[in-house]
C-alpha atoms as a PDB file:
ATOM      1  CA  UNK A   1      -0.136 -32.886   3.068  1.00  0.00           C
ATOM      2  CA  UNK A   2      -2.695 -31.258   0.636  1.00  0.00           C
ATOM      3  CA  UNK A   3      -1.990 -29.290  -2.320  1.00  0.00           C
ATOM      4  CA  UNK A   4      -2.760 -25.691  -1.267  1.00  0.00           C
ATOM      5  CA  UNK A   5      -2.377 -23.924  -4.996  1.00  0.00           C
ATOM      6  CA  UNK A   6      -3.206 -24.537  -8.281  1.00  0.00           C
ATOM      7  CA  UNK A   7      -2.453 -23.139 -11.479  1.00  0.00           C
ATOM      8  CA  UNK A   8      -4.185 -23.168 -14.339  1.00  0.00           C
ATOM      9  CA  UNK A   9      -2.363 -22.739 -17.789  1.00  0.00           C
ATOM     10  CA  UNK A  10      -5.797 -22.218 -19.989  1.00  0.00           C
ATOM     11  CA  UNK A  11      -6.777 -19.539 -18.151  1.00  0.00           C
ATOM     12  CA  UNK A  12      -3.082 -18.497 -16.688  1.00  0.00           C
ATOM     13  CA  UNK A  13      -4.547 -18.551 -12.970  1.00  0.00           C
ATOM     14  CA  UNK A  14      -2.589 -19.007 -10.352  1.00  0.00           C
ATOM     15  CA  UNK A  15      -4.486 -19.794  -6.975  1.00  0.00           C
ATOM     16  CA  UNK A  16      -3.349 -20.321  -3.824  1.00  0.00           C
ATOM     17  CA  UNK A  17      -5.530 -21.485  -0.835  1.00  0.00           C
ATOM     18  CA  UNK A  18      -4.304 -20.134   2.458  1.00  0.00           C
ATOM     19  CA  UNK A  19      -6.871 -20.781   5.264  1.00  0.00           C
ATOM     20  CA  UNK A  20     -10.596 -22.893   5.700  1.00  0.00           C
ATOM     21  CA  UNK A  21     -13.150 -21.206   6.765  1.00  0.00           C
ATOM     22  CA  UNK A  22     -16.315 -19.245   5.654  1.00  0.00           C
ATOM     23  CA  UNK A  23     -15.282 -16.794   3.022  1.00  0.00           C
ATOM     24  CA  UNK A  24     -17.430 -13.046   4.237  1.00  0.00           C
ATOM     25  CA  UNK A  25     -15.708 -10.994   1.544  1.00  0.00           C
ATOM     26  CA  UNK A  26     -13.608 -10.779  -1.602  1.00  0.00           C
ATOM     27  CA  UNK A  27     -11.634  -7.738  -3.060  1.00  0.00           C
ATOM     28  CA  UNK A  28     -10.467  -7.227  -6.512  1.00  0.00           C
ATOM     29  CA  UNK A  29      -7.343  -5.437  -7.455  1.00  0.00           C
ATOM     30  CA  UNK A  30      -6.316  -4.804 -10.951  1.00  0.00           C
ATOM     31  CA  UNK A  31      -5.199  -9.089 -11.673  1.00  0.00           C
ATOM     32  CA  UNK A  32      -5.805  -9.596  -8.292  1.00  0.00           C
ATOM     33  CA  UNK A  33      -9.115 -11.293  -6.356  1.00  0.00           C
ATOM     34  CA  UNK A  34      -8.071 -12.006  -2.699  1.00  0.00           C
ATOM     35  CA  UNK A  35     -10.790 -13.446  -0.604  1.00  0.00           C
ATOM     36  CA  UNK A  36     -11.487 -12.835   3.034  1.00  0.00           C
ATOM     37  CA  UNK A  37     -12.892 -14.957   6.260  1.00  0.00           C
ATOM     38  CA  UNK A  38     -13.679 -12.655   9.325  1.00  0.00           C
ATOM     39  CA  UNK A  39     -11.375 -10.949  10.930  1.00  0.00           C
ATOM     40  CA  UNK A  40      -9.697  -9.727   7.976  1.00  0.00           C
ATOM     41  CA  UNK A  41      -7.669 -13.291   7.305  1.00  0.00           C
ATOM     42  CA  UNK A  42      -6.871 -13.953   3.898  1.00  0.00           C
ATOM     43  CA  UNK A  43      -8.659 -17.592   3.302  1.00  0.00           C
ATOM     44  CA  UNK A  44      -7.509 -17.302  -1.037  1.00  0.00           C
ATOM     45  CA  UNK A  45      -5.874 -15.365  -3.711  1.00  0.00           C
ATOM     46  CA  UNK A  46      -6.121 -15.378  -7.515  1.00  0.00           C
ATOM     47  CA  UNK A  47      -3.168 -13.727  -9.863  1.00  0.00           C
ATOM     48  CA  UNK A  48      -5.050 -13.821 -12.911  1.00  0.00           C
ATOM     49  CA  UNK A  49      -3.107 -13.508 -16.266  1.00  0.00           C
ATOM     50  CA  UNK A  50      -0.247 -14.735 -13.973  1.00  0.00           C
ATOM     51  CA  UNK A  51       2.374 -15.545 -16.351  1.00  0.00           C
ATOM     52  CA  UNK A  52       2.110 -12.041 -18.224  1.00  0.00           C
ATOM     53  CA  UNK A  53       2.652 -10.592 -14.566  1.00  0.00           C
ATOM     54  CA  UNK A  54       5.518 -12.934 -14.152  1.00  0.00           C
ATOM     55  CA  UNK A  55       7.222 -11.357 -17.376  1.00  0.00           C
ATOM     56  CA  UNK A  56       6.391  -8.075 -16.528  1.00  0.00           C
ATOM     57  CA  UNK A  57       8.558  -8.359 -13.655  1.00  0.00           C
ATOM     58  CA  UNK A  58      11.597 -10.228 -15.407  1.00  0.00           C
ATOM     59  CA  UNK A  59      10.607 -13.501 -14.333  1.00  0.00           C
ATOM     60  CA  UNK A  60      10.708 -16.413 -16.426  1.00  0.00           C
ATOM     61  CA  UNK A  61       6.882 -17.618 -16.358  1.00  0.00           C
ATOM     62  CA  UNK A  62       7.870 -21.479 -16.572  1.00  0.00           C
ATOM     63  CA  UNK A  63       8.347 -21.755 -13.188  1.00  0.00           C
ATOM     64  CA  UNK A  64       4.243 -21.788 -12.857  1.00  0.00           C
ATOM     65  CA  UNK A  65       4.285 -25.089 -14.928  1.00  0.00           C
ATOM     66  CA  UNK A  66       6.233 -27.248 -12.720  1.00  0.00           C
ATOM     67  CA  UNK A  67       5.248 -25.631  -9.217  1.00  0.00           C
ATOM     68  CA  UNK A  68       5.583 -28.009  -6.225  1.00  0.00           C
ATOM     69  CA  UNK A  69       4.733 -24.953  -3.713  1.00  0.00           C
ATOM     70  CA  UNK A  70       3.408 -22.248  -3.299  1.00  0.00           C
ATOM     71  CA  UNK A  71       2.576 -19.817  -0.965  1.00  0.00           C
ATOM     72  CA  UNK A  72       1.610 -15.986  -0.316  1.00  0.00           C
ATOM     73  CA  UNK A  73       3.232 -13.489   2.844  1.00  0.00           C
ATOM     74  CA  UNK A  74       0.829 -10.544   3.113  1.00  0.00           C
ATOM     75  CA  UNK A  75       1.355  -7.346   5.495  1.00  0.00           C
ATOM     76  CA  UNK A  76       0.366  -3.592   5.793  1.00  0.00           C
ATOM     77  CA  UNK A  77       2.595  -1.650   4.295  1.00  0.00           C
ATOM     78  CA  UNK A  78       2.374   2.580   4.157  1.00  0.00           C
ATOM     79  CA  UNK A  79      -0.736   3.218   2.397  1.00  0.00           C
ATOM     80  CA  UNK A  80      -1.211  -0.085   1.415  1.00  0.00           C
ATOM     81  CA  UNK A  81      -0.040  -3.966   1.164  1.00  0.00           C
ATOM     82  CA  UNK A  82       2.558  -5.662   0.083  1.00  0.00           C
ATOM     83  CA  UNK A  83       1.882  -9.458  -0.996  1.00  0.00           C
ATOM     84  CA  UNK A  84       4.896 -11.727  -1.871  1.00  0.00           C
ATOM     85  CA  UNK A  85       3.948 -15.300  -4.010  1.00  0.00           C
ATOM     86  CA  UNK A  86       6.932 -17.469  -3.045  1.00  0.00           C
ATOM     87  CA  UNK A  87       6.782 -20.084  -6.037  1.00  0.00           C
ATOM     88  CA  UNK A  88       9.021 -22.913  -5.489  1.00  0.00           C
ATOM     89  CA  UNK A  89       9.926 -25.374  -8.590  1.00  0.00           C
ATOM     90  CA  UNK A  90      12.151 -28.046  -7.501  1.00  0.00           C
ATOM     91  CA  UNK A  91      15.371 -25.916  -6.275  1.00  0.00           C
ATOM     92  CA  UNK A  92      14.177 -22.379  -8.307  1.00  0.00           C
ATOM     93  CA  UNK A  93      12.422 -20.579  -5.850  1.00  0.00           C
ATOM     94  CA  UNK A  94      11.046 -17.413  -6.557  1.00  0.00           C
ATOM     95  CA  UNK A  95       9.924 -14.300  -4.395  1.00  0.00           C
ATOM     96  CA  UNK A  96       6.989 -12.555  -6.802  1.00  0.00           C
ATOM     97  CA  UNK A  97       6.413  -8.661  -5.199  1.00  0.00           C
ATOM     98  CA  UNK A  98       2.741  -7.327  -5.804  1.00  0.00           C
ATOM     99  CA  UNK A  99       2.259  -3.885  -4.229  1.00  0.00           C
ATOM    100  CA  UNK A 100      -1.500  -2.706  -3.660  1.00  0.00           C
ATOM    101  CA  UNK A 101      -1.648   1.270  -3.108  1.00  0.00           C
ATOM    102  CA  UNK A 102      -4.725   2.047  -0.813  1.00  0.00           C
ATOM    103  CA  UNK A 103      -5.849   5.464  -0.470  1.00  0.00           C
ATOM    104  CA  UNK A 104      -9.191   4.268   2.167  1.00  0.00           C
ATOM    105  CA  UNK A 105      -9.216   0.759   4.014  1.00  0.00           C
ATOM    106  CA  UNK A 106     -10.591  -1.311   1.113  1.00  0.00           C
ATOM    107  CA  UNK A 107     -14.332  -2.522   1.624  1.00  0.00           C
ATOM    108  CA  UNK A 108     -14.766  -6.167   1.657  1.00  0.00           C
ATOM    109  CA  UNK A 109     -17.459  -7.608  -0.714  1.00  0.00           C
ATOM    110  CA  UNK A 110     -20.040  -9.493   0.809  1.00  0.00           C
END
């Protein structure tokens, strides 16, 4: 099985690879660059200045240094989305909330 994520502790990047494909857009939100293959699929997603996030939220940032797994739940939520990161670090798991208001449908980069 193949590593899906990545993080990065120079930059404080986390980056999680969900599908393959041809990327055909990218969004940016606040610490957020999510990148899209057609059909509205989410192919990657960055959570830059992750560990700052991570304390913002109450959540000790360690976790990203020994991450095993990773992975991202995405869904429409009211005016919006809501993205989860599920980090897992030997048994810690964590379930990270990020909440995207959207006032339009956002407009993919190409």
């Amino acid at each position: 099985m193949t590593k899906n994520f990545m993080y990065d502790d120079f930059s404080d990047r986390l980056m999680i690879s969900c599908n393959e494909g041809d990327v055909v857009g990218s969004l940016r939100f606040l610490n957020l660059n999510i990148d899209f293959l057609s059909g509205n699929k989410i192919a990657n997603i960055e959570l830059i200045k992750a560990s700052s996030y991570l304390k913002s939220i109450g959540i000790n940032p360690r976790i990203l240094e020994s991450l095993n797994q990773a992975k991202i739940m995405f869904k429409p939520c009211r005016n919006g989305y809501l993205i989860y990161f599920i980090l897992k670090a030997g048994k810690n798991i964590e379930r990270i909330p990020y909440n995207i208001q959207a006032i339009e449908k956002p407009l993919l980069i190409q």
